[in-house]
N, C-alpha and C. Protein backbone atom coordinates (compact mmCIF):
# COMPACT_ATOMS: atom_id res chain seq x y z
N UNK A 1 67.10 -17.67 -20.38
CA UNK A 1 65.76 -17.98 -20.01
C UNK A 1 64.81 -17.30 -21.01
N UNK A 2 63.68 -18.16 -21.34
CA UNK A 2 62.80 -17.54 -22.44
C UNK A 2 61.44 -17.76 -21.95
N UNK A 3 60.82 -16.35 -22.14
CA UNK A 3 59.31 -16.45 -21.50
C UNK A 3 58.67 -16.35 -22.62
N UNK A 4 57.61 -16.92 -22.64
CA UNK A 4 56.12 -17.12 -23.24
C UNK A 4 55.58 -15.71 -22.99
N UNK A 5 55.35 -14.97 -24.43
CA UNK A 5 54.16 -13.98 -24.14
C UNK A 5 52.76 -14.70 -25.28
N UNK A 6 52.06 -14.10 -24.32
CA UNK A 6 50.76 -14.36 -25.35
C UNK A 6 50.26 -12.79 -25.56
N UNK A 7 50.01 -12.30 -26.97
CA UNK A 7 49.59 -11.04 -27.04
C UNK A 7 48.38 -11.49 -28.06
N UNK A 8 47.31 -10.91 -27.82
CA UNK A 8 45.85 -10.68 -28.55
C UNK A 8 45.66 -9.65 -28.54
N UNK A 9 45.59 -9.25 -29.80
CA UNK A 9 44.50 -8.12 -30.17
C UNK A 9 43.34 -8.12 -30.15
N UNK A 10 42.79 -6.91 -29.91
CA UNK A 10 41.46 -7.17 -29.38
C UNK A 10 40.67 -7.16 -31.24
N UNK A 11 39.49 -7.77 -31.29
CA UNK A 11 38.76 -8.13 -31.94
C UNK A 11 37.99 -6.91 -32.44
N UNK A 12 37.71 -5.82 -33.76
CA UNK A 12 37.10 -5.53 -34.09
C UNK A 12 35.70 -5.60 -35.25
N UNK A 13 34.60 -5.93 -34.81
CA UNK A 13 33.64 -6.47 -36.09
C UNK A 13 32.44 -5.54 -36.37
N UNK A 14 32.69 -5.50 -37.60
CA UNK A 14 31.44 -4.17 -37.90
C UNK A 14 29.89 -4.67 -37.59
N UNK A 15 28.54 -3.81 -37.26
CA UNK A 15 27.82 -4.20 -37.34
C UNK A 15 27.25 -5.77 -37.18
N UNK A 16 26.94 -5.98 -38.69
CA UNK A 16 27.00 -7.08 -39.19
C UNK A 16 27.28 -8.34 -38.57
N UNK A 17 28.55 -8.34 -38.57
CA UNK A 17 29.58 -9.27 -37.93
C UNK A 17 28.75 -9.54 -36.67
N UNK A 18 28.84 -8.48 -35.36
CA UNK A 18 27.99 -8.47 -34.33
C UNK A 18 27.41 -9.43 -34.31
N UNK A 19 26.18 -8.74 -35.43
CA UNK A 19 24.92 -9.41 -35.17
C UNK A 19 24.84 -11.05 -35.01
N UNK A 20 25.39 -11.66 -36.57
CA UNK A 20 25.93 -13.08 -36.72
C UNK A 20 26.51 -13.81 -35.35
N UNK A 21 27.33 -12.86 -34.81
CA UNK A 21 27.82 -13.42 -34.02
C UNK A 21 27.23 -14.01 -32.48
N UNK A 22 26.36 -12.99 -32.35
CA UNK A 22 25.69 -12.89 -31.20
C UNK A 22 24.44 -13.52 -31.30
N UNK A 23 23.99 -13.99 -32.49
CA UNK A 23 22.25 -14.46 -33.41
C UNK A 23 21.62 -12.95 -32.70
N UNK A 24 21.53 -12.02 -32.85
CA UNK A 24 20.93 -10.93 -32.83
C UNK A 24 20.38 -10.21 -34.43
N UNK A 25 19.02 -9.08 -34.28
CA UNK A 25 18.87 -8.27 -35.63
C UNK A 25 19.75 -7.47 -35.39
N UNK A 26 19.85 -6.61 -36.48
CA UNK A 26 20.62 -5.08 -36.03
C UNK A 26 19.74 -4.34 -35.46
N UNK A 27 18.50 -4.39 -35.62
CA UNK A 27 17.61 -3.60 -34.50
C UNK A 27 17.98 -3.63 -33.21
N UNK A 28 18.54 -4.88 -32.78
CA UNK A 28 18.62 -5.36 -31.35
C UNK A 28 19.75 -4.88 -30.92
N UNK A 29 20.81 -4.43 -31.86
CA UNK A 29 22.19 -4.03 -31.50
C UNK A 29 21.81 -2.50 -31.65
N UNK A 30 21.04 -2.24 -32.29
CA UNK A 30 20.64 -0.13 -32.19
C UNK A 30 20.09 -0.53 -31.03
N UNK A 31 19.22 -1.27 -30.21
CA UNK A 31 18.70 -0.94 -29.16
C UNK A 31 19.48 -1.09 -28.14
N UNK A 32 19.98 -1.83 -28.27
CA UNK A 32 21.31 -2.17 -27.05
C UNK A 32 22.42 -1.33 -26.94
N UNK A 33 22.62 -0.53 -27.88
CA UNK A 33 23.97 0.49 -27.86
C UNK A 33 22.95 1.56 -27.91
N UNK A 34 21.61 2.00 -27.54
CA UNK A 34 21.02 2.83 -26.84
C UNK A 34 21.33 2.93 -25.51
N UNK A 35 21.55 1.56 -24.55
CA UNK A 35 21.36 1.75 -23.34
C UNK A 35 22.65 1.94 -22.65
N UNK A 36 22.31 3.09 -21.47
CA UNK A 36 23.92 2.93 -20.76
C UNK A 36 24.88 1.63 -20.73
N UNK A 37 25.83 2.29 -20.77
CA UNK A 37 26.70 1.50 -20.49
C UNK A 37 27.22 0.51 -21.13
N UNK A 38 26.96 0.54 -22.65
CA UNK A 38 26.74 -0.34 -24.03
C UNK A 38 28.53 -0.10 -24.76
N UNK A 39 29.01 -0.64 -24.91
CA UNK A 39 30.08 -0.19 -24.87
C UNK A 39 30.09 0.65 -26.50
N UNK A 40 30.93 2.30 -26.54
CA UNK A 40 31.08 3.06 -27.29
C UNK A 40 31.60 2.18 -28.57
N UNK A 41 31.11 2.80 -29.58
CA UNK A 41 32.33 1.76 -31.30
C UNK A 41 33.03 2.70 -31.15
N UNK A 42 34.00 2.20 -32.39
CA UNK A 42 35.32 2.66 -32.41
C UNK A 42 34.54 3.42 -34.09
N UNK A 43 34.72 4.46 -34.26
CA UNK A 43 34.46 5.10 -35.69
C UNK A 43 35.46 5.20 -36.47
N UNK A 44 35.56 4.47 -37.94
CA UNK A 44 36.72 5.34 -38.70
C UNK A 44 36.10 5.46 -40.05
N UNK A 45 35.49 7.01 -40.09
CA UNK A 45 34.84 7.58 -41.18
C UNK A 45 33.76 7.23 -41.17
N UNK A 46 33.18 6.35 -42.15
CA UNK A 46 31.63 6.13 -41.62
C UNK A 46 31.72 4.67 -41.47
N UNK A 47 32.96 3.98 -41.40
CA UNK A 47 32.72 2.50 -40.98
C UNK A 47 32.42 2.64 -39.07
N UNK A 48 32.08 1.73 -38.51
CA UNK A 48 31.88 1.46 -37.37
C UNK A 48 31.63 0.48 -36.88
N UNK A 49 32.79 -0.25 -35.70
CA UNK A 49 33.51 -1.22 -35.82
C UNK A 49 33.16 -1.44 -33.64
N UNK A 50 32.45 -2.69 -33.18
CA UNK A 50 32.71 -3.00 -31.94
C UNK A 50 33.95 -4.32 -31.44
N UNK A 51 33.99 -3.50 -30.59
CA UNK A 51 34.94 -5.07 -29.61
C UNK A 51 34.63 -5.98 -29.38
N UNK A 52 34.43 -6.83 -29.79
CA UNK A 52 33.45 -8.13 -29.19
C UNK A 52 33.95 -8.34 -28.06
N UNK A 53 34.84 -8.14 -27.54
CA UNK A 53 35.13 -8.84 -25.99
C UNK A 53 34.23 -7.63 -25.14
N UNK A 54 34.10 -6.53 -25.46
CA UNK A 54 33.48 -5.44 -24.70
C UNK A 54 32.08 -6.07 -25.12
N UNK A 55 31.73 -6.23 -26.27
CA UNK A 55 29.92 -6.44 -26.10
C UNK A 55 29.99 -7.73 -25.64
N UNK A 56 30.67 -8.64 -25.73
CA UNK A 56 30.47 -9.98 -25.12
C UNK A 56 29.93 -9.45 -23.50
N UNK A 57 30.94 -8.80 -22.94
CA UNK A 57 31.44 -8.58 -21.93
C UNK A 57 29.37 -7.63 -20.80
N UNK A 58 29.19 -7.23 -22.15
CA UNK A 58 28.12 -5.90 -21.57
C UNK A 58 26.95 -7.27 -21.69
N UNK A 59 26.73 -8.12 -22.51
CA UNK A 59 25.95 -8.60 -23.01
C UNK A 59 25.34 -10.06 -21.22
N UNK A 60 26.93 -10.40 -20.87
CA UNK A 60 27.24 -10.84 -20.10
C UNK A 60 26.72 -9.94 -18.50
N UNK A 61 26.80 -9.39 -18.76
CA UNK A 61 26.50 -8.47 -17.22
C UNK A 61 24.91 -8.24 -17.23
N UNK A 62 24.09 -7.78 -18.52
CA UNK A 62 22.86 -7.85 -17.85
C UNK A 62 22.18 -9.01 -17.66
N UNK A 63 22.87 -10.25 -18.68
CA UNK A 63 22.45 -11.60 -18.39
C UNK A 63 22.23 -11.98 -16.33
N UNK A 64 23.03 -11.21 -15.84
CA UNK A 64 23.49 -11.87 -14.76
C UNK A 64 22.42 -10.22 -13.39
């Protein structure tokens, strides 16, 4: 018997990426990862890198 896995990695996109993604400035993403509950980046050195399923996810909740 053979099962189906589905594995995804989760999505990391710097800045930038974000923004494009979301049609946001980067102003709007400094202001938004001001406010609680914004989900933390992931740092490596001075790059800095979000989840999109987590900001999707935050972006999604105050919509509602």
């Amino acid at each position: 018997m053979q099962e189906n896995f589905s594995i995804t990695a989760p999505v990391y996109c710097a800045s930038r990426a974000v923004c494009m993604h979301f049609d946001i400035s980067r102003t709007t993403l400094w202001r938004l990862a001001q406010l609680e509950g914004f989900p933390e980046p992931l740092k490596l050195g001075r790059a800095v890198r979000y989840r999109l399923d987590e900001v999707e996810a935050f972006l999604r909740d105050q919509e509602a």
